[in-house]
C-alpha atoms as a PDB file:
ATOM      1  CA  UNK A   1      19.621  45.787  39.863  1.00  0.00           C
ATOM      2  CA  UNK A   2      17.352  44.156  37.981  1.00  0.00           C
ATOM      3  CA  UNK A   3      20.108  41.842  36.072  1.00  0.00           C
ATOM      4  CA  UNK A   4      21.239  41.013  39.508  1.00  0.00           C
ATOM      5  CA  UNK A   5      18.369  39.570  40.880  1.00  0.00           C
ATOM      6  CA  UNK A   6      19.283  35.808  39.939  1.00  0.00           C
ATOM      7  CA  UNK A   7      22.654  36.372  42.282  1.00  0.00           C
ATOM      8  CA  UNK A   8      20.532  37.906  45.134  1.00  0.00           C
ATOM      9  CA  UNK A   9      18.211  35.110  44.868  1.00  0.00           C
ATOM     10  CA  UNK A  10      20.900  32.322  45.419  1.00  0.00           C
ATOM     11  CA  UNK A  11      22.463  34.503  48.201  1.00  0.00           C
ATOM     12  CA  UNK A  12      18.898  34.107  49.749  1.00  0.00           C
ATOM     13  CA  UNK A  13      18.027  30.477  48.869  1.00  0.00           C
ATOM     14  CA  UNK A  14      21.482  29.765  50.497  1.00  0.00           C
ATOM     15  CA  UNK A  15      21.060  31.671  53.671  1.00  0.00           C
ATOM     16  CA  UNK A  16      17.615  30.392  54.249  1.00  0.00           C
ATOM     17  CA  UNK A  17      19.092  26.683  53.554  1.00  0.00           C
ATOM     18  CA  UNK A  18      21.850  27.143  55.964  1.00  0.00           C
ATOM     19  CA  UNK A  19      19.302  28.585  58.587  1.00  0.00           C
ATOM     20  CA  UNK A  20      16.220  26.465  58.033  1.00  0.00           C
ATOM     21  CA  UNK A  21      18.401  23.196  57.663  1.00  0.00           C
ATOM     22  CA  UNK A  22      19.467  23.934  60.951  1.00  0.00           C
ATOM     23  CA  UNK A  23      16.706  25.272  62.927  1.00  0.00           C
ATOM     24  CA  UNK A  24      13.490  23.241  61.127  1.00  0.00           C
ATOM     25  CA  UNK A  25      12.594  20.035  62.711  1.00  0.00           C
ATOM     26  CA  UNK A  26      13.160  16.982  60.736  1.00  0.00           C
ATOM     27  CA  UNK A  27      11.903  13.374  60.601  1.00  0.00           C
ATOM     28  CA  UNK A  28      13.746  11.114  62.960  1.00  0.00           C
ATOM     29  CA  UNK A  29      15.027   8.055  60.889  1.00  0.00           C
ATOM     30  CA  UNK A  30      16.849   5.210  62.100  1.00  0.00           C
ATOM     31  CA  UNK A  31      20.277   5.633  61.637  1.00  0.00           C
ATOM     32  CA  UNK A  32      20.009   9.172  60.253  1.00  0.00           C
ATOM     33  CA  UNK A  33      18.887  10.971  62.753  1.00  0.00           C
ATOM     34  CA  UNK A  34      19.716  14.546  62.828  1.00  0.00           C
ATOM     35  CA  UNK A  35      22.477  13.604  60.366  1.00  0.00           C
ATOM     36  CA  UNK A  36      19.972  13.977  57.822  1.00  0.00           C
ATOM     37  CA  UNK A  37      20.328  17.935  57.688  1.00  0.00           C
ATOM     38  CA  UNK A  38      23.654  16.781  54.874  1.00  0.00           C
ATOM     39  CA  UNK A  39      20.631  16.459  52.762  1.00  0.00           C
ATOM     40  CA  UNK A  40      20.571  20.082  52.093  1.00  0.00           C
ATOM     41  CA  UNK A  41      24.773  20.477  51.343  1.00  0.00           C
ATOM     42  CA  UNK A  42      25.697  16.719  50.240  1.00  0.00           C
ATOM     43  CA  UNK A  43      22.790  15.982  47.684  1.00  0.00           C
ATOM     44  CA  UNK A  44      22.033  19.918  46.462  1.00  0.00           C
ATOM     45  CA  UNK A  45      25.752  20.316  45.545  1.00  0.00           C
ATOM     46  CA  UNK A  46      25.852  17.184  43.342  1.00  0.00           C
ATOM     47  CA  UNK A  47      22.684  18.509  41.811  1.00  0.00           C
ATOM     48  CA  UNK A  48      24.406  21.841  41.762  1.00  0.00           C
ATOM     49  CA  UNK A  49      27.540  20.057  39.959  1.00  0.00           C
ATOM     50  CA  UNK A  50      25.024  18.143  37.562  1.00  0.00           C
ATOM     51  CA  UNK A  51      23.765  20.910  36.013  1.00  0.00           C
ATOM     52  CA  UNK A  52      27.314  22.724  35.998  1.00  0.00           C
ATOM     53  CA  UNK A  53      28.576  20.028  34.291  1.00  0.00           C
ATOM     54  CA  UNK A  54      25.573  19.930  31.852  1.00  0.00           C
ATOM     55  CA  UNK A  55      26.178  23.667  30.755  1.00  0.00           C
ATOM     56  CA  UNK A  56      29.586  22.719  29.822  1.00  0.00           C
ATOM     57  CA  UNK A  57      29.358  20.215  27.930  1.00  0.00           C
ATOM     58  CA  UNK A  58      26.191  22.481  25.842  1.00  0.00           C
ATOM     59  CA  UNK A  59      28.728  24.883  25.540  1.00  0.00           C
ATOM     60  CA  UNK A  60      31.385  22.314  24.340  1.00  0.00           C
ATOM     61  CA  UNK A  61      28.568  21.081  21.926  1.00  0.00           C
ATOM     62  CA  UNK A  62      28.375  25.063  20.910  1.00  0.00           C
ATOM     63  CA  UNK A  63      32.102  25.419  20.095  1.00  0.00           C
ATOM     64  CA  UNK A  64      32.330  22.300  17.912  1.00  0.00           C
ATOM     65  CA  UNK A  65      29.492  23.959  15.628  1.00  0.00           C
ATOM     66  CA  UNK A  66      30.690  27.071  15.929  1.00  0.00           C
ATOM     67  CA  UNK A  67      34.543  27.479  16.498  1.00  0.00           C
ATOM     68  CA  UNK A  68      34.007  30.320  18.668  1.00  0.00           C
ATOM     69  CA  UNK A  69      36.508  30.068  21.477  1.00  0.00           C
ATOM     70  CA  UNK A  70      34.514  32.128  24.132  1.00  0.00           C
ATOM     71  CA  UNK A  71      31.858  28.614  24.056  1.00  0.00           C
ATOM     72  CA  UNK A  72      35.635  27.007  25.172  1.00  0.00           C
ATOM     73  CA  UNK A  73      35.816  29.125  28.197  1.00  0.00           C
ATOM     74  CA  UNK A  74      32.363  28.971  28.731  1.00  0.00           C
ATOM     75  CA  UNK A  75      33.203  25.234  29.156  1.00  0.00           C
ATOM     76  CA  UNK A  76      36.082  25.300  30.855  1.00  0.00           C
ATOM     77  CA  UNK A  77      34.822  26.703  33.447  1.00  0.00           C
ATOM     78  CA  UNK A  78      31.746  25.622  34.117  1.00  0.00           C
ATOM     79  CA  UNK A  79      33.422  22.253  34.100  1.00  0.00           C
ATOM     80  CA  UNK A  80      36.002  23.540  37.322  1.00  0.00           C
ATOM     81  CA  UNK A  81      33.421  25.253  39.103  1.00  0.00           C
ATOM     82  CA  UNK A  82      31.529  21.752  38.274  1.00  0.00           C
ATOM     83  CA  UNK A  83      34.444  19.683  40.017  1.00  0.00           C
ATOM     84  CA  UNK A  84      34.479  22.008  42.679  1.00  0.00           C
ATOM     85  CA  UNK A  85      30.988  21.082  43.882  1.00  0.00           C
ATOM     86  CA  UNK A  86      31.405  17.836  43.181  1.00  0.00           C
ATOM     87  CA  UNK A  87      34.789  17.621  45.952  1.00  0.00           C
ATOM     88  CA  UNK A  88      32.106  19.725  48.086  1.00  0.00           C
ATOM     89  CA  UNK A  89      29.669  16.667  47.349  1.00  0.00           C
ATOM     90  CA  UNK A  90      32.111  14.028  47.797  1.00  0.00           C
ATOM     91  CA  UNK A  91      33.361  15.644  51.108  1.00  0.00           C
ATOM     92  CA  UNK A  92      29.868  16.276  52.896  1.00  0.00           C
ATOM     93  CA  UNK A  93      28.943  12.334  51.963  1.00  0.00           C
ATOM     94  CA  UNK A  94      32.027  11.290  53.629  1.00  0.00           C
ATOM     95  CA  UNK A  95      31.340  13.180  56.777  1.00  0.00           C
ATOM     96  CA  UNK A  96      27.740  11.445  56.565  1.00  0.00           C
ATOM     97  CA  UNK A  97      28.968   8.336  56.098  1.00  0.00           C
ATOM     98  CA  UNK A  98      31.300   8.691  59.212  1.00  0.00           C
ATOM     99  CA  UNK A  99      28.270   8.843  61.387  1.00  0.00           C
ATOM    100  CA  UNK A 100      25.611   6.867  59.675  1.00  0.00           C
ATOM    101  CA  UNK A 101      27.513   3.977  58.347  1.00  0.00           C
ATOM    102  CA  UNK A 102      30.737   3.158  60.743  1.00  0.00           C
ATOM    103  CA  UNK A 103      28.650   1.814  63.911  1.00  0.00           C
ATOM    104  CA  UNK A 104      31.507   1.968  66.908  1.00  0.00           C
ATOM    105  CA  UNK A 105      29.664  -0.871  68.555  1.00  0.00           C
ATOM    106  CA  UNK A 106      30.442  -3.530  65.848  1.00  0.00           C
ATOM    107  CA  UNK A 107      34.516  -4.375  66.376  1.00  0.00           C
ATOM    108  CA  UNK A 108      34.442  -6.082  63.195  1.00  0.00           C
ATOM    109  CA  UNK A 109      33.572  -3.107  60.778  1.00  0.00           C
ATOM    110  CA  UNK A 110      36.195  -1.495  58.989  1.00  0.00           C
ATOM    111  CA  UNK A 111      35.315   1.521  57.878  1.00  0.00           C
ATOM    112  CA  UNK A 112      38.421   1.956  55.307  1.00  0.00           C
ATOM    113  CA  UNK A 113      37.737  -1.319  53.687  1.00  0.00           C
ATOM    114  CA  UNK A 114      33.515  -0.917  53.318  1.00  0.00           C
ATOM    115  CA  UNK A 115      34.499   2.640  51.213  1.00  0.00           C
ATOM    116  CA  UNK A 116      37.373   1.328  49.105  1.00  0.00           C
ATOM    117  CA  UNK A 117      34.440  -1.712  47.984  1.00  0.00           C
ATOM    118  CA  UNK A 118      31.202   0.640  47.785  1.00  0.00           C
ATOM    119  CA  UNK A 119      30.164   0.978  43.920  1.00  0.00           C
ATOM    120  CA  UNK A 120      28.844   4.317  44.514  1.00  0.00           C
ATOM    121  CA  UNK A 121      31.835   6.625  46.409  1.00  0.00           C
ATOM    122  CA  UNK A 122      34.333   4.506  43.584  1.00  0.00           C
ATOM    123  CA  UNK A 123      31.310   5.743  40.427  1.00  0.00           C
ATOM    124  CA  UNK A 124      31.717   9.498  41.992  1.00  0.00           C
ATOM    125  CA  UNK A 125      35.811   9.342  42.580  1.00  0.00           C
ATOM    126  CA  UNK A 126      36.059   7.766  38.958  1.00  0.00           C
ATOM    127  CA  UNK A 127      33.276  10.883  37.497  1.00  0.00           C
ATOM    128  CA  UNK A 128      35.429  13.449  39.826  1.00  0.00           C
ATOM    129  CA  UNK A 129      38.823  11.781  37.944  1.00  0.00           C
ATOM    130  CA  UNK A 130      37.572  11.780  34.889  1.00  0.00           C
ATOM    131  CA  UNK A 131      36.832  15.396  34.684  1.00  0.00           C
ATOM    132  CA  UNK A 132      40.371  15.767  36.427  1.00  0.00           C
ATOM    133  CA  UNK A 133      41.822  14.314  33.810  1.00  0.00           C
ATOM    134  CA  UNK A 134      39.511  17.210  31.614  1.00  0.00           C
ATOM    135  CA  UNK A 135      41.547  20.015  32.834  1.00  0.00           C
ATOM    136  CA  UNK A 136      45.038  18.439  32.896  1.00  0.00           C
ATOM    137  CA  UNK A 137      44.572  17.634  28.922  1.00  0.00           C
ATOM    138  CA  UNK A 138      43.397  21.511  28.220  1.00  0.00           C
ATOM    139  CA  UNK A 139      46.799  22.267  30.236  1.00  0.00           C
ATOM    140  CA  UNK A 140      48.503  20.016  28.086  1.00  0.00           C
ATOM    141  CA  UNK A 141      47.852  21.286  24.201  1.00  0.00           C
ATOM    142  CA  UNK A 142      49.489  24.593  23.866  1.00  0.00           C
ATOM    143  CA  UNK A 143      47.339  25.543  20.684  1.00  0.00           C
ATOM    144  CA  UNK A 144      44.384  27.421  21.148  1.00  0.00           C
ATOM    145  CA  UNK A 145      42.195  26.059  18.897  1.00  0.00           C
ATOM    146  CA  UNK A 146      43.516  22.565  18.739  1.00  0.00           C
ATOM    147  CA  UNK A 147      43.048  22.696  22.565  1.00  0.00           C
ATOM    148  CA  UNK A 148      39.684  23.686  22.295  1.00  0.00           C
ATOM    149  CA  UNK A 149      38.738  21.030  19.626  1.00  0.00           C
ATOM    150  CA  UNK A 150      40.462  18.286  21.685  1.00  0.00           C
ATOM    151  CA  UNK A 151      39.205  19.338  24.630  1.00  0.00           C
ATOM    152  CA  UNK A 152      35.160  19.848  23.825  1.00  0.00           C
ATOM    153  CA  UNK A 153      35.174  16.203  22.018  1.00  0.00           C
ATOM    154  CA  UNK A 154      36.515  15.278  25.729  1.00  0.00           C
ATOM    155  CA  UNK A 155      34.222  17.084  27.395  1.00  0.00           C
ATOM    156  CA  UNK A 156      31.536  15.351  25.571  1.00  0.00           C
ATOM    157  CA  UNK A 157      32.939  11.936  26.750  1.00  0.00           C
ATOM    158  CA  UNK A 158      33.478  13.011  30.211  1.00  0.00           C
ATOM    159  CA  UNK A 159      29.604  13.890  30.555  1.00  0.00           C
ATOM    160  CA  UNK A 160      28.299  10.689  29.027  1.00  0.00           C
ATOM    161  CA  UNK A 161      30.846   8.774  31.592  1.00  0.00           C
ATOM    162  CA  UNK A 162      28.502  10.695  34.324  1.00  0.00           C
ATOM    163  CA  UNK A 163      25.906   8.742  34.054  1.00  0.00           C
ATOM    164  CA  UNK A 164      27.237   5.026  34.056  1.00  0.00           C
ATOM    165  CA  UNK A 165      29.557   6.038  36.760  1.00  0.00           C
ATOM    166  CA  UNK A 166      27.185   7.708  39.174  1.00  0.00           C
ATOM    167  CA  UNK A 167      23.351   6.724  37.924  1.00  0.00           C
ATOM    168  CA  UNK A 168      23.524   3.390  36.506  1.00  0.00           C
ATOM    169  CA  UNK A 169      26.455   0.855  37.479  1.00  0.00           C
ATOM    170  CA  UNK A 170      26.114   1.844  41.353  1.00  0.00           C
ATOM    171  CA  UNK A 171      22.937   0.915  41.639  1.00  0.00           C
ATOM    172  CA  UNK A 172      23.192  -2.772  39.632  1.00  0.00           C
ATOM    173  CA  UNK A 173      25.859  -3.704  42.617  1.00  0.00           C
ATOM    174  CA  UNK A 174      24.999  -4.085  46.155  1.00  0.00           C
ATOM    175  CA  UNK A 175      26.181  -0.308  48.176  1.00  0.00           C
ATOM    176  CA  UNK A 176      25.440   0.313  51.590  1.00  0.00           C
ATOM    177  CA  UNK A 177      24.381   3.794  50.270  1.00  0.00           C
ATOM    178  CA  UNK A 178      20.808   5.062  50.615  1.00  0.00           C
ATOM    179  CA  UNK A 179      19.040   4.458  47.061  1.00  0.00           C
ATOM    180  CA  UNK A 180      20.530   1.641  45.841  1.00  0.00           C
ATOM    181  CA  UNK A 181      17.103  -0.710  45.222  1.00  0.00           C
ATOM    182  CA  UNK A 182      14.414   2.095  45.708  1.00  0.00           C
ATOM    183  CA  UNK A 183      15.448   5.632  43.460  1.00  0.00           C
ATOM    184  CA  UNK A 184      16.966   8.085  44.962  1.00  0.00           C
ATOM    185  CA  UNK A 185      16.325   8.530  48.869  1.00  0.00           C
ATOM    186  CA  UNK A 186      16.013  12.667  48.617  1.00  0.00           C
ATOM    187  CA  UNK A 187      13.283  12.009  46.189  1.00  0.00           C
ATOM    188  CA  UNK A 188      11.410   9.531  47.626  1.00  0.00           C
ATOM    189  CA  UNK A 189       8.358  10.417  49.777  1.00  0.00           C
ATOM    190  CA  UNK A 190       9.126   8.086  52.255  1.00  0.00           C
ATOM    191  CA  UNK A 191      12.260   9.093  53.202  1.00  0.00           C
ATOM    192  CA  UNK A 192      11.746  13.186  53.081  1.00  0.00           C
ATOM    193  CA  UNK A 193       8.750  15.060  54.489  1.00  0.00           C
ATOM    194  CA  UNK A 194       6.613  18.407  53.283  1.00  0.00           C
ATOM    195  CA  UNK A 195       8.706  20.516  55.882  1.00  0.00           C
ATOM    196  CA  UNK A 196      12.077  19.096  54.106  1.00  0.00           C
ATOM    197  CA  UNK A 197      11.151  19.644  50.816  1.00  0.00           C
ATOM    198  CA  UNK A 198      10.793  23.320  51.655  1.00  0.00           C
ATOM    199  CA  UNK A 199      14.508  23.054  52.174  1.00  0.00           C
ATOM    200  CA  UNK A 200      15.690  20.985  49.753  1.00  0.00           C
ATOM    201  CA  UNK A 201      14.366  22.259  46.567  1.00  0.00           C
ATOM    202  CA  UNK A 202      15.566  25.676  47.572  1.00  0.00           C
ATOM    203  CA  UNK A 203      18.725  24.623  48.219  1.00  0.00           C
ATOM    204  CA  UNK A 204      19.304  22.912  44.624  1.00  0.00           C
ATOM    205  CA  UNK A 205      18.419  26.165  43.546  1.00  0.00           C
ATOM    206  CA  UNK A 206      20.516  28.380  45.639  1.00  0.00           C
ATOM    207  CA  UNK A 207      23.488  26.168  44.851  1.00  0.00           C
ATOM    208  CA  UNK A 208      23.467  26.099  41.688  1.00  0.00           C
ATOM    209  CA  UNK A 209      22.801  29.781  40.998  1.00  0.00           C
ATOM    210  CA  UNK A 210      25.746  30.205  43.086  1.00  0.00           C
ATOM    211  CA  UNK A 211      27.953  28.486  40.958  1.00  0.00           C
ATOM    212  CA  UNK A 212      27.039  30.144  38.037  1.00  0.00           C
ATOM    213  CA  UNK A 213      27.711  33.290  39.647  1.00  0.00           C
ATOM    214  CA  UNK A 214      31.027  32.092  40.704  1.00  0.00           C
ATOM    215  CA  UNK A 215      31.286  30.855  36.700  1.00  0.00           C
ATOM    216  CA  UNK A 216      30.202  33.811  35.441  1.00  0.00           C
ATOM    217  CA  UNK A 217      32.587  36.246  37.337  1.00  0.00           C
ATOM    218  CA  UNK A 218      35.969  33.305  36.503  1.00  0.00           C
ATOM    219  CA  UNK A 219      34.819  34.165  32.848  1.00  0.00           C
ATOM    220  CA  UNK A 220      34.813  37.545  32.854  1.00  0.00           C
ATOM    221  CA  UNK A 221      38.814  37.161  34.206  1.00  0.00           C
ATOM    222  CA  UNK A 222      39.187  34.756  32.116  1.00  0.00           C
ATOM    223  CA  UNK A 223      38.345  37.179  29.153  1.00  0.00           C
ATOM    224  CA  UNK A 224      39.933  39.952  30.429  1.00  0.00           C
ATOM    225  CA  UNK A 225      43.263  37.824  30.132  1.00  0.00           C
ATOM    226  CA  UNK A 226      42.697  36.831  26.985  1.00  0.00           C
ATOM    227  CA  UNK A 227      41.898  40.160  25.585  1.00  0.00           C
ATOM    228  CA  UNK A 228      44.904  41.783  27.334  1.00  0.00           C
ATOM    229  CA  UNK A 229      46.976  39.048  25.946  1.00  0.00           C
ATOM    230  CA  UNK A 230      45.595  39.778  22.174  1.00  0.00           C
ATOM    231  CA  UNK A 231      46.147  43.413  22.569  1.00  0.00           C
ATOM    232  CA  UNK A 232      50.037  42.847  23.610  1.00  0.00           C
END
């Protein structure tokens, strides 16, 4: 039980985020509104697929010292468990956006056209791609260890491409997304009160641990296969 106790915390941390970001009263913005419960899903899973992303690419870093193939796996999937939060991400920011920035009063705005132009939803669809393009290139070297050499020198690249793609260049071009001049809005105190941070730090948490555990048990099959496949 006692091993466990990281998996029943982010079973709890996810519950409580999924019934406090509901039920707790939050500030009243303009233009957020009560829209601003995403917080707790769109933000914490990018967080969630930050750190995701970051243990695969340590692991990556681990394989090119060491040649040990299980740091590959490691990688690998951390890196699709990674992507999967980020789609997660991407998806609850586009159901925010649908409310927040399409206003149904203005005939003039075109939603379709104000997404395919914003610098930040094209940095996060190019991050999302890149990492894509990760997996397909594993898929595509049928050599073990010549995959895994190719692949962690990619891996590498893909996670310094993070951080022009969704930290920097987005927020040197004008975006209608929250964040742009002032930081990041979840982090600012103006923007988030006491009562939200009591949700939102839990809910990085209880995200992330969750994805780990979802890691964690895609390794172990992952393993399994390749141990089955050794003994053959």
């Amino acid at each position: 039980m006692y091993k466990s106790w990281w998996k029943i915390t982010g079973v709890v941390l996810v519950i409580y985020t999924c019934t406090a970001g509901f039920l707790l009263d939050v500030p009243q913005l303009p233009a957020l509104g009560e829209t601003i419960r995403n917080l707790y899903f769109h933000v914490c899973m990018w967080f969630a697929m930050m750190i995701l992303f970051s243990i695969s690419m340590v692991n990556a870093i681990r394989y090119l010292r060491t040649f040990d193939l299980k740091y590959d796996i490691y990688a690998r999937q951390f890196a699709v468990v990674g992507i999967i939060f980020g789609i997660l991400g991407y998806a609850t920011g586009a159901i925010w956006m649908s409310f927040t920035w399409a206003d149904p009063n203005n005939p003039t705005f075109d939603s379709f056209s104000t997404v395919a132009r914003d610098p930040k939803l094209i940095g996060a669809a190019i991050a999302l791609l890149v990492y894509f393009a990760y997996l397909v290139l594993r898929d595509s070297v049928n050599d073990m260890d010549k995959r895994a050499r190719i692949s962690s020198v990619y891996n590498i690249f893909a996670y310094a491409m993070l951080f022009p793609s969704i930290w920097i260049i987005p927020r040197l071009l004008p975006s209608l997304h929250p964040g742009g001049e002032n930081g990041n809005p979840a982090l600012d105190t103006k923007d988030i009160d006491g009562s939200m941070r009591m949700v939102f730090y839990p809910a990085i948490i209880g995200w992330t641990l969750i994805g780990v555990w979802i890691t964690t048990l895609k390794i172990r099959i992952n393993l399994l296969k390749e141990k089955k496949l050794s003994s053959l």
